[in-house]
PDB file of N, CA and C in Angstrom:
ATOM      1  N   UNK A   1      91.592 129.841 149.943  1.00  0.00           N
ATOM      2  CA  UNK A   1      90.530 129.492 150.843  1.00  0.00           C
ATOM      3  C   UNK A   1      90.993 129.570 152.298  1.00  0.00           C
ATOM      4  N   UNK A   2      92.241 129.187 152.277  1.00  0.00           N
ATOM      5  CA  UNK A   2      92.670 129.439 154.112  1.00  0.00           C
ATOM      6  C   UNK A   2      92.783 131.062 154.431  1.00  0.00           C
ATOM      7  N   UNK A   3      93.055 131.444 153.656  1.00  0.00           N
ATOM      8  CA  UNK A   3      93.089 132.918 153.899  1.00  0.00           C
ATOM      9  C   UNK A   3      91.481 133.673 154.226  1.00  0.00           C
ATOM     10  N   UNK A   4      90.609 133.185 154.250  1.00  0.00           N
ATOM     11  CA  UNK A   4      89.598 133.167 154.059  1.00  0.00           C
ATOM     12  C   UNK A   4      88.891 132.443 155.459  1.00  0.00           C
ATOM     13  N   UNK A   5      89.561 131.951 155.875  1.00  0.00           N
ATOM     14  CA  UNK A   5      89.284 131.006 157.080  1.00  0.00           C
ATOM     15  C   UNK A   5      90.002 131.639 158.232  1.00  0.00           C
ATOM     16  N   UNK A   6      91.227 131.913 158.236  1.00  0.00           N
ATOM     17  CA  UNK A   6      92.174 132.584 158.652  1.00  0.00           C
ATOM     18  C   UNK A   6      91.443 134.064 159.167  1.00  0.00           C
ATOM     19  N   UNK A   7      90.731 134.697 158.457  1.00  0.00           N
ATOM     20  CA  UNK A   7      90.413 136.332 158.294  1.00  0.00           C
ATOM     21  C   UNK A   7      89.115 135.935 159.350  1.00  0.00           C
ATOM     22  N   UNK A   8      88.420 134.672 159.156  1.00  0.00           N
ATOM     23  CA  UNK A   8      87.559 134.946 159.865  1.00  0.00           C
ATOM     24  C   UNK A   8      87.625 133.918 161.247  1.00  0.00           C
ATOM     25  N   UNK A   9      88.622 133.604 161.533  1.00  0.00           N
ATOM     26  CA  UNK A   9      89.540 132.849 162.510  1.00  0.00           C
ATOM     27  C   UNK A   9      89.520 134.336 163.729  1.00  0.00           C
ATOM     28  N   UNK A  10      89.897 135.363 163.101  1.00  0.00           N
ATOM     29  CA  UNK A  10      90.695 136.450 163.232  1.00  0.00           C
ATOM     30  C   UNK A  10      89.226 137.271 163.574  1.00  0.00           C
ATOM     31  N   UNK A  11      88.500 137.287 162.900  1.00  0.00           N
ATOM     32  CA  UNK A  11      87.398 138.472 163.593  1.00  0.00           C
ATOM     33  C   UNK A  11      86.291 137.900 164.987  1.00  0.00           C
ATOM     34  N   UNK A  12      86.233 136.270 164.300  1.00  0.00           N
ATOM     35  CA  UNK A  12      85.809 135.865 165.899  1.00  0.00           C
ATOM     36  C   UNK A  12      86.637 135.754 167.373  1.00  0.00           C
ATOM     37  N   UNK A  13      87.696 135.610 166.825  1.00  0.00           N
ATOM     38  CA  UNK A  13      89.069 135.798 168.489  1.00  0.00           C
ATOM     39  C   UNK A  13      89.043 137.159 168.586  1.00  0.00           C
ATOM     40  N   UNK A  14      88.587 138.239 167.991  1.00  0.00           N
ATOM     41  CA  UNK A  14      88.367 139.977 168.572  1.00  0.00           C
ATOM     42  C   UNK A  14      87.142 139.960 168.914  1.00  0.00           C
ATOM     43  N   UNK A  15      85.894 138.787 168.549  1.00  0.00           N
ATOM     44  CA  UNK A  15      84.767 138.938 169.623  1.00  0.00           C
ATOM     45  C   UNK A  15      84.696 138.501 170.884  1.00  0.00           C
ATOM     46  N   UNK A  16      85.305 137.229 170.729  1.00  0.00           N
ATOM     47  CA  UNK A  16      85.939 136.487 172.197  1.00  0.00           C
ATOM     48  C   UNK A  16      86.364 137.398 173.564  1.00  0.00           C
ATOM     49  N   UNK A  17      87.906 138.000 172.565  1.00  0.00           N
ATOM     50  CA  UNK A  17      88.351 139.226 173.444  1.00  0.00           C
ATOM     51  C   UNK A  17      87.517 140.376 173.684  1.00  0.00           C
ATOM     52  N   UNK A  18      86.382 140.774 172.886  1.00  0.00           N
ATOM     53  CA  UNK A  18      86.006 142.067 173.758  1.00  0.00           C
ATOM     54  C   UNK A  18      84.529 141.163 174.602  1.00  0.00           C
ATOM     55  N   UNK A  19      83.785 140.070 174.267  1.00  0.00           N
ATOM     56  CA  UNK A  19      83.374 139.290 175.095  1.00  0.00           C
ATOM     57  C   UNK A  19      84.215 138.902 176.551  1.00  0.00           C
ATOM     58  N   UNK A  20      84.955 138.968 176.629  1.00  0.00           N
ATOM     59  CA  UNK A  20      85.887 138.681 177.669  1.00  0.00           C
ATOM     60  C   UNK A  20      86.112 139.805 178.341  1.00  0.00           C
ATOM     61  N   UNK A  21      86.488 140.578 177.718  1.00  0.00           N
ATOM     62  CA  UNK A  21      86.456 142.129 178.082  1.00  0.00           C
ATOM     63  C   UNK A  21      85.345 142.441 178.689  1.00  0.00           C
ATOM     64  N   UNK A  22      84.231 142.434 178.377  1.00  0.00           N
ATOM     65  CA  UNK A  22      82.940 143.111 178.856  1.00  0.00           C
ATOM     66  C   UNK A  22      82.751 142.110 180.328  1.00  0.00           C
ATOM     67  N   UNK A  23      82.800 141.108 180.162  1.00  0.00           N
ATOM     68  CA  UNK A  23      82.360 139.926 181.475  1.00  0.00           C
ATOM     69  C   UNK A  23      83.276 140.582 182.323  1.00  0.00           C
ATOM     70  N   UNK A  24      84.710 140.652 182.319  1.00  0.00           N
ATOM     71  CA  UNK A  24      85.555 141.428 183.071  1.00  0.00           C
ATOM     72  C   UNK A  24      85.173 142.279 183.591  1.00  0.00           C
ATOM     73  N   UNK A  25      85.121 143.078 183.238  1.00  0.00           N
ATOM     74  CA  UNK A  25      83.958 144.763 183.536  1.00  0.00           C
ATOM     75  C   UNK A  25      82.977 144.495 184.411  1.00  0.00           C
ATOM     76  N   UNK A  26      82.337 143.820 183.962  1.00  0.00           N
ATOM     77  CA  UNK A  26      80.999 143.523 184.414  1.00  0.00           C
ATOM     78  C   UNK A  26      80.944 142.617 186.406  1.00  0.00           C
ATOM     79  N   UNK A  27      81.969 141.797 185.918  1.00  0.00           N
ATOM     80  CA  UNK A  27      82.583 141.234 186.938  1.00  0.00           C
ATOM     81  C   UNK A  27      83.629 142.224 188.330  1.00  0.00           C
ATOM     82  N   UNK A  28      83.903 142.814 187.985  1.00  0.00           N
ATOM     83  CA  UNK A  28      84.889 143.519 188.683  1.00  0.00           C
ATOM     84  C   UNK A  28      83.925 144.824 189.349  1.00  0.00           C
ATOM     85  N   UNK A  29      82.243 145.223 188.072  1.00  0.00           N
ATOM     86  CA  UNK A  29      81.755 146.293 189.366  1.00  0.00           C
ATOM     87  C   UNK A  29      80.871 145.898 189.702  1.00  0.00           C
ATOM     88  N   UNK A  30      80.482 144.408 189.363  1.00  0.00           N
ATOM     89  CA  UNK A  30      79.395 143.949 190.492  1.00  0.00           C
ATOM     90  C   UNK A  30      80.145 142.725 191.595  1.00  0.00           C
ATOM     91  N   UNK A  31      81.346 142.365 191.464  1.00  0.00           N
ATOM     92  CA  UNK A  31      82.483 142.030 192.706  1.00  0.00           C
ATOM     93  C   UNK A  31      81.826 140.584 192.997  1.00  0.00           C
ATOM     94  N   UNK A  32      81.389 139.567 191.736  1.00  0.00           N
ATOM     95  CA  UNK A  32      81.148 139.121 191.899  1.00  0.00           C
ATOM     96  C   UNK A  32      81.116 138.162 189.895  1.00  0.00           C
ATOM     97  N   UNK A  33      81.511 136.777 190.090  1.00  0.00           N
ATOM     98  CA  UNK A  33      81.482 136.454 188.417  1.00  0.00           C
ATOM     99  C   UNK A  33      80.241 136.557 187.714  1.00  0.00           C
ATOM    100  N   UNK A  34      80.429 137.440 186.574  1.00  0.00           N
ATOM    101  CA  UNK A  34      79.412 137.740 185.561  1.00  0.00           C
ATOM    102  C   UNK A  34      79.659 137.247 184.159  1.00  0.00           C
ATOM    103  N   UNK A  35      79.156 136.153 183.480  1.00  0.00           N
ATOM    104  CA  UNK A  35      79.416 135.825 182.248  1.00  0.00           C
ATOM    105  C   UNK A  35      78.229 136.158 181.516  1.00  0.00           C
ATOM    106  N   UNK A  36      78.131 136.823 180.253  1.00  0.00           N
ATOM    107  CA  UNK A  36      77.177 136.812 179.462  1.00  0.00           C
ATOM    108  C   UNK A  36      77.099 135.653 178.161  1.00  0.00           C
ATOM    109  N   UNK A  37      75.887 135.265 178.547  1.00  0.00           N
ATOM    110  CA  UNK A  37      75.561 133.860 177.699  1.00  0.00           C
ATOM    111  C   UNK A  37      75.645 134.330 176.076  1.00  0.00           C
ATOM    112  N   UNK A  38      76.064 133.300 175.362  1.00  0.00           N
ATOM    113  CA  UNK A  38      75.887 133.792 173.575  1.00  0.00           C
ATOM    114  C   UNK A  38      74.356 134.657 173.109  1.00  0.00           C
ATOM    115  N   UNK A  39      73.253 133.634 174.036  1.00  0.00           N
ATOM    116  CA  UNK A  39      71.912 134.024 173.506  1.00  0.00           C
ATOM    117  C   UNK A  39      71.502 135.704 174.292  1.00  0.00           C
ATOM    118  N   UNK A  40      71.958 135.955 175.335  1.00  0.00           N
ATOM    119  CA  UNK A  40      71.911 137.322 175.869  1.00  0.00           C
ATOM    120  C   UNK A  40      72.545 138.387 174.924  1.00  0.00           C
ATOM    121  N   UNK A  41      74.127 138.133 174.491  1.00  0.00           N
ATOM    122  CA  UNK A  41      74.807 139.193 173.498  1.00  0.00           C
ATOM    123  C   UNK A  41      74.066 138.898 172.210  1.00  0.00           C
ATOM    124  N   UNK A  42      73.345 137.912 171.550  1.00  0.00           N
ATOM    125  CA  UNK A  42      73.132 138.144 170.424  1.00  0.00           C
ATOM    126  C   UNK A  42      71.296 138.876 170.347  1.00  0.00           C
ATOM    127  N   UNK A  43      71.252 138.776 171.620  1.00  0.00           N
ATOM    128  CA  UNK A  43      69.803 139.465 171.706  1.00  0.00           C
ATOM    129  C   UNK A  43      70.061 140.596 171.898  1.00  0.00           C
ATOM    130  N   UNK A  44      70.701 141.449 172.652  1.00  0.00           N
ATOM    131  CA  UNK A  44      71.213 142.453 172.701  1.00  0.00           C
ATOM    132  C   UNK A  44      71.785 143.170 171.544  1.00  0.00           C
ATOM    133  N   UNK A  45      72.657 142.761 170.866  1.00  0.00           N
ATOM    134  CA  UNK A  45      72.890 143.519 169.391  1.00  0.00           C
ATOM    135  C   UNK A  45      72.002 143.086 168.273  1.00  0.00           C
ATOM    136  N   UNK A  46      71.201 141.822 168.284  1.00  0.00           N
ATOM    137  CA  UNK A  46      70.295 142.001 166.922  1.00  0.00           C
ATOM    138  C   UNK A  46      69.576 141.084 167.690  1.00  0.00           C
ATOM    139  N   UNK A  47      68.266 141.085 168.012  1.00  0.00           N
ATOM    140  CA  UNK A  47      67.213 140.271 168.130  1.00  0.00           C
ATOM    141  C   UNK A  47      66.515 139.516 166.836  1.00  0.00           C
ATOM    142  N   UNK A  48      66.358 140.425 166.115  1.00  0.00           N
ATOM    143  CA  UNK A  48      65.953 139.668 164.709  1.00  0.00           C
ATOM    144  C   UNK A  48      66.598 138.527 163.694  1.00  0.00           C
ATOM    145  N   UNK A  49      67.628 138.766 164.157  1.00  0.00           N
ATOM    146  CA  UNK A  49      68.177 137.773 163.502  1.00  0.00           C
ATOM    147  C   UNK A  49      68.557 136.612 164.256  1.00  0.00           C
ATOM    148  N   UNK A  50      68.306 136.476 165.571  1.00  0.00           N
ATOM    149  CA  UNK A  50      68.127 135.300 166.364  1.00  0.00           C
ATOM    150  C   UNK A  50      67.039 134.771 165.670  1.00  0.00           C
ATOM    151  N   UNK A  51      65.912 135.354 165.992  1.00  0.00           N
ATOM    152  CA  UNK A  51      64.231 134.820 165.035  1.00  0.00           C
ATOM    153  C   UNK A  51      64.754 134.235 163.955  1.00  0.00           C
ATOM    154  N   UNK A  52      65.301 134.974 163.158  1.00  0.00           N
ATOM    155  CA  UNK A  52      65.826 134.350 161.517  1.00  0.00           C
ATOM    156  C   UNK A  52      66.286 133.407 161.893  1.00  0.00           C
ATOM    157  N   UNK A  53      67.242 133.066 162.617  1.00  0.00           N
ATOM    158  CA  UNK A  53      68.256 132.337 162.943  1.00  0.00           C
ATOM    159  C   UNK A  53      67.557 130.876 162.563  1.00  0.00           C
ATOM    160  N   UNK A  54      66.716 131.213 164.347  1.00  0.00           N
ATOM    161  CA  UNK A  54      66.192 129.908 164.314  1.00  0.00           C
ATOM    162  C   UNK A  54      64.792 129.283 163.685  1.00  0.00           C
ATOM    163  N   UNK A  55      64.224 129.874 162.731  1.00  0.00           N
ATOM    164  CA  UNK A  55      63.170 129.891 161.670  1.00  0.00           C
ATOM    165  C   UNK A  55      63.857 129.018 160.881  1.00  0.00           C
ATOM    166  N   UNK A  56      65.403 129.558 159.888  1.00  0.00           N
ATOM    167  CA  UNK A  56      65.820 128.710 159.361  1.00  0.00           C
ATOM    168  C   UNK A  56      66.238 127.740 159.762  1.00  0.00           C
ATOM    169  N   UNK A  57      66.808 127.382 160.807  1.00  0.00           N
ATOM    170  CA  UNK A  57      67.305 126.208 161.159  1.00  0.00           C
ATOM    171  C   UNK A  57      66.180 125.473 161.414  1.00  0.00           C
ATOM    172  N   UNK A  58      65.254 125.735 161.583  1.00  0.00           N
ATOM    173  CA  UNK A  58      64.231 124.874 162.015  1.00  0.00           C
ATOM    174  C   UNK A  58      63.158 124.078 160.595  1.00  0.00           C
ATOM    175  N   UNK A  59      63.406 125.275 159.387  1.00  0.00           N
ATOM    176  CA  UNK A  59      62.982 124.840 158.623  1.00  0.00           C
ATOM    177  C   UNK A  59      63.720 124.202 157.746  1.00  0.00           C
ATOM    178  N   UNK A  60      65.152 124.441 157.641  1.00  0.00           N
ATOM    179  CA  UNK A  60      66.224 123.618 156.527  1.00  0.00           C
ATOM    180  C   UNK A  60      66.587 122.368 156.918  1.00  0.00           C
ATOM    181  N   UNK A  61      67.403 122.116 158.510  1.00  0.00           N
ATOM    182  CA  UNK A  61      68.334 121.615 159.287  1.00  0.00           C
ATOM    183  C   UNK A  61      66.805 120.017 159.300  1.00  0.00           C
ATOM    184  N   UNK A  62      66.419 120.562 160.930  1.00  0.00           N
ATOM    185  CA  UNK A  62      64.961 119.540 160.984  1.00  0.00           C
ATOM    186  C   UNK A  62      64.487 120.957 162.046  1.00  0.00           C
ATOM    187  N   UNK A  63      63.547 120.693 162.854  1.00  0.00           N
ATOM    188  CA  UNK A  63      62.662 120.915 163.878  1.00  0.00           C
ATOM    189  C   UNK A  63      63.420 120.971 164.959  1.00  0.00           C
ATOM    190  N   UNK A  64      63.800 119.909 165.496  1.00  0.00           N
ATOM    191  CA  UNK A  64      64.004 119.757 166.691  1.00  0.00           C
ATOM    192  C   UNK A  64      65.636 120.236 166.788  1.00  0.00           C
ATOM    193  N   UNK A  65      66.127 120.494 165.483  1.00  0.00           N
ATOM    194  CA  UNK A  65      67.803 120.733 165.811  1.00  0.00           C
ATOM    195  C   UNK A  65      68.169 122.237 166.472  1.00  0.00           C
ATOM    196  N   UNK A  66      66.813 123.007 166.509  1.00  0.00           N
ATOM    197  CA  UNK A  66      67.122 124.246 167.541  1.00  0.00           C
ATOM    198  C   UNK A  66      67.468 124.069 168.742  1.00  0.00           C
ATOM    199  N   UNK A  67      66.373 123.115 169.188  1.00  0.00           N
ATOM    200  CA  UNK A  67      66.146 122.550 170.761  1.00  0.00           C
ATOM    201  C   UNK A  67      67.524 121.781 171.081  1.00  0.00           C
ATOM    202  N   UNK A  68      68.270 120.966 170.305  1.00  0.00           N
ATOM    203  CA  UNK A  68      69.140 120.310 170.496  1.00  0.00           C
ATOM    204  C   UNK A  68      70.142 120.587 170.603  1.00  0.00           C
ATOM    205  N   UNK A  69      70.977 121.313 169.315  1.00  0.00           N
ATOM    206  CA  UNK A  69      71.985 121.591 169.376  1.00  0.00           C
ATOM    207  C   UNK A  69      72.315 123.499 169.558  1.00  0.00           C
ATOM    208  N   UNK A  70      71.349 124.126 168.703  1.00  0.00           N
ATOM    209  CA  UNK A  70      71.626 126.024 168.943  1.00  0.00           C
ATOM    210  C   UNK A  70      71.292 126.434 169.980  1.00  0.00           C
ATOM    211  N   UNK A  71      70.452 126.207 170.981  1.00  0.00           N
ATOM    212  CA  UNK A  71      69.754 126.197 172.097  1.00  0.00           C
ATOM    213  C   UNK A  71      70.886 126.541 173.259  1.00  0.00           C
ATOM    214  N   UNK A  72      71.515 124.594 172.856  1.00  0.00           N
ATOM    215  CA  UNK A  72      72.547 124.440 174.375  1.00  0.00           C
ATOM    216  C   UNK A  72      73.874 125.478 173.684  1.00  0.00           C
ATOM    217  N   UNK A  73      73.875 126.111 172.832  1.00  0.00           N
ATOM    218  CA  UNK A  73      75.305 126.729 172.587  1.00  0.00           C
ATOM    219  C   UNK A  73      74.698 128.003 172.565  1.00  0.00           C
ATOM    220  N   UNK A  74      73.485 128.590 172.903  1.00  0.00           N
ATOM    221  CA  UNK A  74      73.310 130.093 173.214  1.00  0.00           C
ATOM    222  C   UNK A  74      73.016 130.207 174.901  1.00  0.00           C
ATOM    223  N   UNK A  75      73.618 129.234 175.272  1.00  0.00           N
ATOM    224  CA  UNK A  75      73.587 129.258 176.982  1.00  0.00           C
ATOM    225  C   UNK A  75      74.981 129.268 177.376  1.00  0.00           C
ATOM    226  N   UNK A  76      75.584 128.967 177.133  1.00  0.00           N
ATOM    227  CA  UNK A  76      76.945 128.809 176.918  1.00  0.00           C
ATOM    228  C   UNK A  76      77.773 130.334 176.573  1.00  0.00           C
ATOM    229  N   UNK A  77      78.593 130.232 177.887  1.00  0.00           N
ATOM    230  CA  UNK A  77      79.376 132.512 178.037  1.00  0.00           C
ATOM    231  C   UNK A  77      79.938 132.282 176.032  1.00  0.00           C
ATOM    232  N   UNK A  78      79.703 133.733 176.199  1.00  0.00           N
ATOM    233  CA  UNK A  78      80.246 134.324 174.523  1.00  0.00           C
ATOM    234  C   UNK A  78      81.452 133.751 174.164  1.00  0.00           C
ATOM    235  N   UNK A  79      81.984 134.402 175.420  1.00  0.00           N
ATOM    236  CA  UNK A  79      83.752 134.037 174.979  1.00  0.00           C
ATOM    237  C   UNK A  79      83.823 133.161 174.713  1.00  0.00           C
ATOM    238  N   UNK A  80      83.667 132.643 175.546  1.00  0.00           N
ATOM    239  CA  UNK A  80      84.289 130.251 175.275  1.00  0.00           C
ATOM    240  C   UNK A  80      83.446 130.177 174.054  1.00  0.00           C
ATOM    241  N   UNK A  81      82.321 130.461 173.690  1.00  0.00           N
ATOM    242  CA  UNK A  81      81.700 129.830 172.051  1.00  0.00           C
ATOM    243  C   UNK A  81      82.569 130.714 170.891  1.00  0.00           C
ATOM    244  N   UNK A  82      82.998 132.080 171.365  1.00  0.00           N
ATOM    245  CA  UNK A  82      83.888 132.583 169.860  1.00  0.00           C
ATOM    246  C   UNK A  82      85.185 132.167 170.264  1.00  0.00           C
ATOM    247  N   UNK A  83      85.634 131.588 171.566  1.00  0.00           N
ATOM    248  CA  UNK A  83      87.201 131.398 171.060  1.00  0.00           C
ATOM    249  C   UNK A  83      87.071 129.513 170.473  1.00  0.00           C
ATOM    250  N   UNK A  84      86.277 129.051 170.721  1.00  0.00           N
ATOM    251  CA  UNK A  84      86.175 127.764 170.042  1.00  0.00           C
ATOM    252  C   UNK A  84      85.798 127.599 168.247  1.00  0.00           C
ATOM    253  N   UNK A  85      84.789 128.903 168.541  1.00  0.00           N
ATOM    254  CA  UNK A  85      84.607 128.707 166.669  1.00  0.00           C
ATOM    255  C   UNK A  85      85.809 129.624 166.049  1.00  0.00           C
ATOM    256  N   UNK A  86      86.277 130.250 166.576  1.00  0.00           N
ATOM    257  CA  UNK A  86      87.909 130.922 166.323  1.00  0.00           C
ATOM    258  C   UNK A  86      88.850 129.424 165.744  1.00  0.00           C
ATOM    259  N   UNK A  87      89.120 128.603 166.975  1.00  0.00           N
ATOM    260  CA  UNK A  87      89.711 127.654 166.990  1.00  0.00           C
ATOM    261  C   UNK A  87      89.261 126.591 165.562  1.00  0.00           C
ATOM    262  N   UNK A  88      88.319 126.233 165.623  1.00  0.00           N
ATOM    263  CA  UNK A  88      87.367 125.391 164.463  1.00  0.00           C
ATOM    264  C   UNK A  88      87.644 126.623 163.279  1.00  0.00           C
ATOM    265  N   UNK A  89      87.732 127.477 162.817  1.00  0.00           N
ATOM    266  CA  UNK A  89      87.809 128.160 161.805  1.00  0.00           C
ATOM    267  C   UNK A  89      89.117 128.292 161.230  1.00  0.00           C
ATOM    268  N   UNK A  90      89.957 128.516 162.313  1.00  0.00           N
ATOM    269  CA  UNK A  90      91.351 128.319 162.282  1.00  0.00           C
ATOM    270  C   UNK A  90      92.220 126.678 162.029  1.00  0.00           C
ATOM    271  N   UNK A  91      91.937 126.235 162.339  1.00  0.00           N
ATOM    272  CA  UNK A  91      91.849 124.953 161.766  1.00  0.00           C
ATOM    273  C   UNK A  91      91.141 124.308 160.871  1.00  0.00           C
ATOM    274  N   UNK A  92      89.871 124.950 160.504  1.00  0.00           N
ATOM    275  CA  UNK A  92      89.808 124.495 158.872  1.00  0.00           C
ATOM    276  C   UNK A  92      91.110 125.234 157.724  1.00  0.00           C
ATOM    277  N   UNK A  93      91.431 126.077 158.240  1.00  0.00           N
ATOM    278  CA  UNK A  93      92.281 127.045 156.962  1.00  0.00           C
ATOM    279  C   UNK A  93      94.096 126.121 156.962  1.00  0.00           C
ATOM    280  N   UNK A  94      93.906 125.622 158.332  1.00  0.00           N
ATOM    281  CA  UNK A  94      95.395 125.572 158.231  1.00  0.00           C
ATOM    282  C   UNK A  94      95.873 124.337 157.171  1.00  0.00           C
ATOM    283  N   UNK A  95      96.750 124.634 156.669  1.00  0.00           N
ATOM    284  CA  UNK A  95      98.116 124.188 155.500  1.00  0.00           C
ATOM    285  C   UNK A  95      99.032 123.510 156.246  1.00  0.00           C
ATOM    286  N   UNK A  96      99.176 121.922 156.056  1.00  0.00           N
ATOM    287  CA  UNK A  96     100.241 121.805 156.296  1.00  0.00           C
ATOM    288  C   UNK A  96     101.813 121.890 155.387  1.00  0.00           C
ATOM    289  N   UNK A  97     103.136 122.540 156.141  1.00  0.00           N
ATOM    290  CA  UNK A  97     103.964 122.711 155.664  1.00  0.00           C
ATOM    291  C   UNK A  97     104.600 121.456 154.908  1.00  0.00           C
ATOM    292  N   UNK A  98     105.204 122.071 153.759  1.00  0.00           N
ATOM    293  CA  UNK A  98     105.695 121.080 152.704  1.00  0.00           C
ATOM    294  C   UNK A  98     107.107 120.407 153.464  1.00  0.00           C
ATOM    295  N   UNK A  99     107.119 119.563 153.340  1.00  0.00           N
ATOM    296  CA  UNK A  99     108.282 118.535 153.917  1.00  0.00           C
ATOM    297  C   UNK A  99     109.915 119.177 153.814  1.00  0.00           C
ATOM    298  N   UNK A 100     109.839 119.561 152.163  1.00  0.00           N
ATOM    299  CA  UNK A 100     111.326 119.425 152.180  1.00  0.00           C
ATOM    300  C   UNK A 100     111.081 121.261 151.500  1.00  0.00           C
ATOM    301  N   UNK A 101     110.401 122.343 152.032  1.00  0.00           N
ATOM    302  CA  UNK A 101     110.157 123.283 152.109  1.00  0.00           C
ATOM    303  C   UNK A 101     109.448 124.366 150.597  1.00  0.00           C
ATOM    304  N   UNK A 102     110.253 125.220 150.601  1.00  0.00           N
ATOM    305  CA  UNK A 102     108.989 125.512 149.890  1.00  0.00           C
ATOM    306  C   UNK A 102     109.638 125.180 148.043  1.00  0.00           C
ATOM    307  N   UNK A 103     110.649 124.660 148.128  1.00  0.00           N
ATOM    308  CA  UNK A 103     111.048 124.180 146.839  1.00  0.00           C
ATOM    309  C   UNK A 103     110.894 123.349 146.264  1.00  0.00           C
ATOM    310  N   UNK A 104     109.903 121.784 147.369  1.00  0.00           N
ATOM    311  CA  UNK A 104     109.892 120.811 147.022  1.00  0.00           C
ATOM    312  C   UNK A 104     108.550 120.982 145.738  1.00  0.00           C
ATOM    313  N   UNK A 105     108.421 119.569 145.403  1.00  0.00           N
ATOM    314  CA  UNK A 105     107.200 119.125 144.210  1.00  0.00           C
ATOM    315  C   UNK A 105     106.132 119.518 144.628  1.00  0.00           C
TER     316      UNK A 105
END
Protein backbone atom coordinates (compact mmCIF):
# COMPACT_ATOMS: atom_id res chain seq x y z
CA UNK A 1 0.00 0.00 0.00
CA UNK A 2 2.90 2.57 0.53
CA UNK A 3 4.13 1.85 -2.68
CA UNK A 4 1.02 2.90 -3.91
CA UNK A 5 1.04 6.12 -2.04
CA UNK A 6 4.56 6.68 -2.80
CA UNK A 7 3.81 6.36 -6.88
CA UNK A 8 1.27 8.79 -6.42
CA UNK A 9 3.31 11.04 -3.95
CA UNK A 10 5.52 11.00 -7.10
CA UNK A 11 3.11 11.99 -9.99
CA UNK A 12 1.62 14.92 -8.03
CA UNK A 13 5.36 16.54 -7.14
CA UNK A 14 5.82 16.32 -11.35
CA UNK A 15 2.53 18.40 -11.41
CA UNK A 16 3.71 20.84 -8.83
CA UNK A 17 7.01 21.07 -10.82
CA UNK A 18 5.67 21.66 -14.22
CA UNK A 19 2.91 23.97 -12.35
CA UNK A 20 5.81 25.83 -11.16
CA UNK A 21 7.35 25.68 -14.32
CA UNK A 22 4.58 27.23 -16.28
CA UNK A 23 3.97 30.27 -13.50
CA UNK A 24 7.76 30.77 -14.09
CA UNK A 25 7.29 31.25 -17.76
CA UNK A 26 4.49 33.02 -17.44
CA UNK A 27 6.08 35.28 -14.90
CA UNK A 28 9.30 36.08 -16.50
CA UNK A 29 7.33 37.24 -20.08
CA UNK A 30 4.87 39.21 -18.54
CA UNK A 31 7.85 40.74 -15.91
CA UNK A 32 5.63 40.66 -13.47
CA UNK A 33 4.25 37.55 -10.68
CA UNK A 34 1.85 35.21 -12.39
CA UNK A 35 0.41 32.26 -10.43
CA UNK A 36 -2.20 30.08 -11.90
CA UNK A 37 -4.96 29.16 -9.46
CA UNK A 38 -5.86 25.14 -9.14
CA UNK A 39 -9.48 26.09 -10.48
CA UNK A 40 -7.95 27.97 -13.73
CA UNK A 41 -5.47 24.72 -14.62
CA UNK A 42 -8.17 22.34 -13.97
CA UNK A 43 -10.53 24.30 -16.22
CA UNK A 44 -8.17 24.53 -18.73
CA UNK A 45 -7.29 20.79 -19.15
CA UNK A 46 -10.79 19.29 -18.33
CA UNK A 47 -13.73 21.46 -17.59
CA UNK A 48 -16.03 18.59 -17.23
CA UNK A 49 -14.82 17.07 -14.74
CA UNK A 50 -14.69 20.11 -12.50
CA UNK A 51 -18.79 19.93 -13.09
CA UNK A 52 -18.45 16.19 -12.05
CA UNK A 53 -16.32 17.15 -9.49
CA UNK A 54 -18.47 19.29 -7.80
CA UNK A 55 -22.02 17.56 -8.53
CA UNK A 56 -20.54 14.79 -6.56
CA UNK A 57 -19.31 16.41 -3.81
CA UNK A 58 -22.24 18.20 -3.44
CA UNK A 59 -24.38 15.29 -3.63
CA UNK A 60 -22.31 12.56 -1.46
CA UNK A 61 -20.09 14.88 0.95
CA UNK A 62 -23.25 17.64 1.92
CA UNK A 63 -24.19 20.86 -0.16
CA UNK A 64 -22.44 23.33 1.22
CA UNK A 65 -18.94 21.37 1.39
CA UNK A 66 -18.16 22.80 -2.23
CA UNK A 67 -18.57 26.33 -1.01
CA UNK A 68 -16.47 25.55 2.00
CA UNK A 69 -13.84 23.57 1.62
CA UNK A 70 -13.14 22.74 -2.72
CA UNK A 71 -13.92 26.23 -3.54
CA UNK A 72 -11.14 27.88 -1.15
CA UNK A 73 -8.52 25.17 -2.50
CA UNK A 74 -9.30 25.90 -6.31
CA UNK A 75 -8.18 29.53 -5.58
CA UNK A 76 -5.22 28.64 -4.19
CA UNK A 77 -1.70 28.63 -7.10
CA UNK A 78 -1.43 24.83 -8.45
CA UNK A 79 1.86 24.37 -7.21
CA UNK A 80 1.45 24.95 -3.44
CA UNK A 81 -1.97 22.60 -3.64
CA UNK A 82 0.14 19.60 -5.58
CA UNK A 83 3.23 20.01 -3.55
CA UNK A 84 1.04 19.73 -0.32
CA UNK A 85 -1.13 16.81 -1.53
CA UNK A 86 2.40 15.34 -2.71
CA UNK A 87 3.40 15.89 0.90
CA UNK A 88 -0.08 14.35 2.51
CA UNK A 89 0.29 11.37 0.08
CA UNK A 90 3.73 10.87 0.91
CA UNK A 91 3.17 10.64 4.30
CA UNK A 92 0.34 8.46 4.27
CA UNK A 93 2.73 5.68 2.60
CA UNK A 94 5.58 6.24 4.85
CA UNK A 95 6.95 3.07 7.05
CA UNK A 96 8.52 3.54 9.90
CA UNK A 97 12.00 1.85 10.11
CA UNK A 98 12.33 -1.25 12.27
CA UNK A 99 14.40 -0.48 15.40
CA UNK A 100 16.94 -3.05 15.47
CA UNK A 101 16.84 -3.26 11.45
CA UNK A 102 15.71 -5.34 9.07
CA UNK A 103 16.39 -8.65 11.04
CA UNK A 104 14.50 -7.77 13.94
CA UNK A 105 10.77 -9.55 14.90
Amino acid sequence: MSLIFHFLSLLTLVAAIGAGTLDSIQSVASSSVSLASMGDLWIALSPGTLVAAEDMVERYIHADAWQQGAAFLLTQPACAVFLVMALVLWIAGYRRPKPFGRFSA
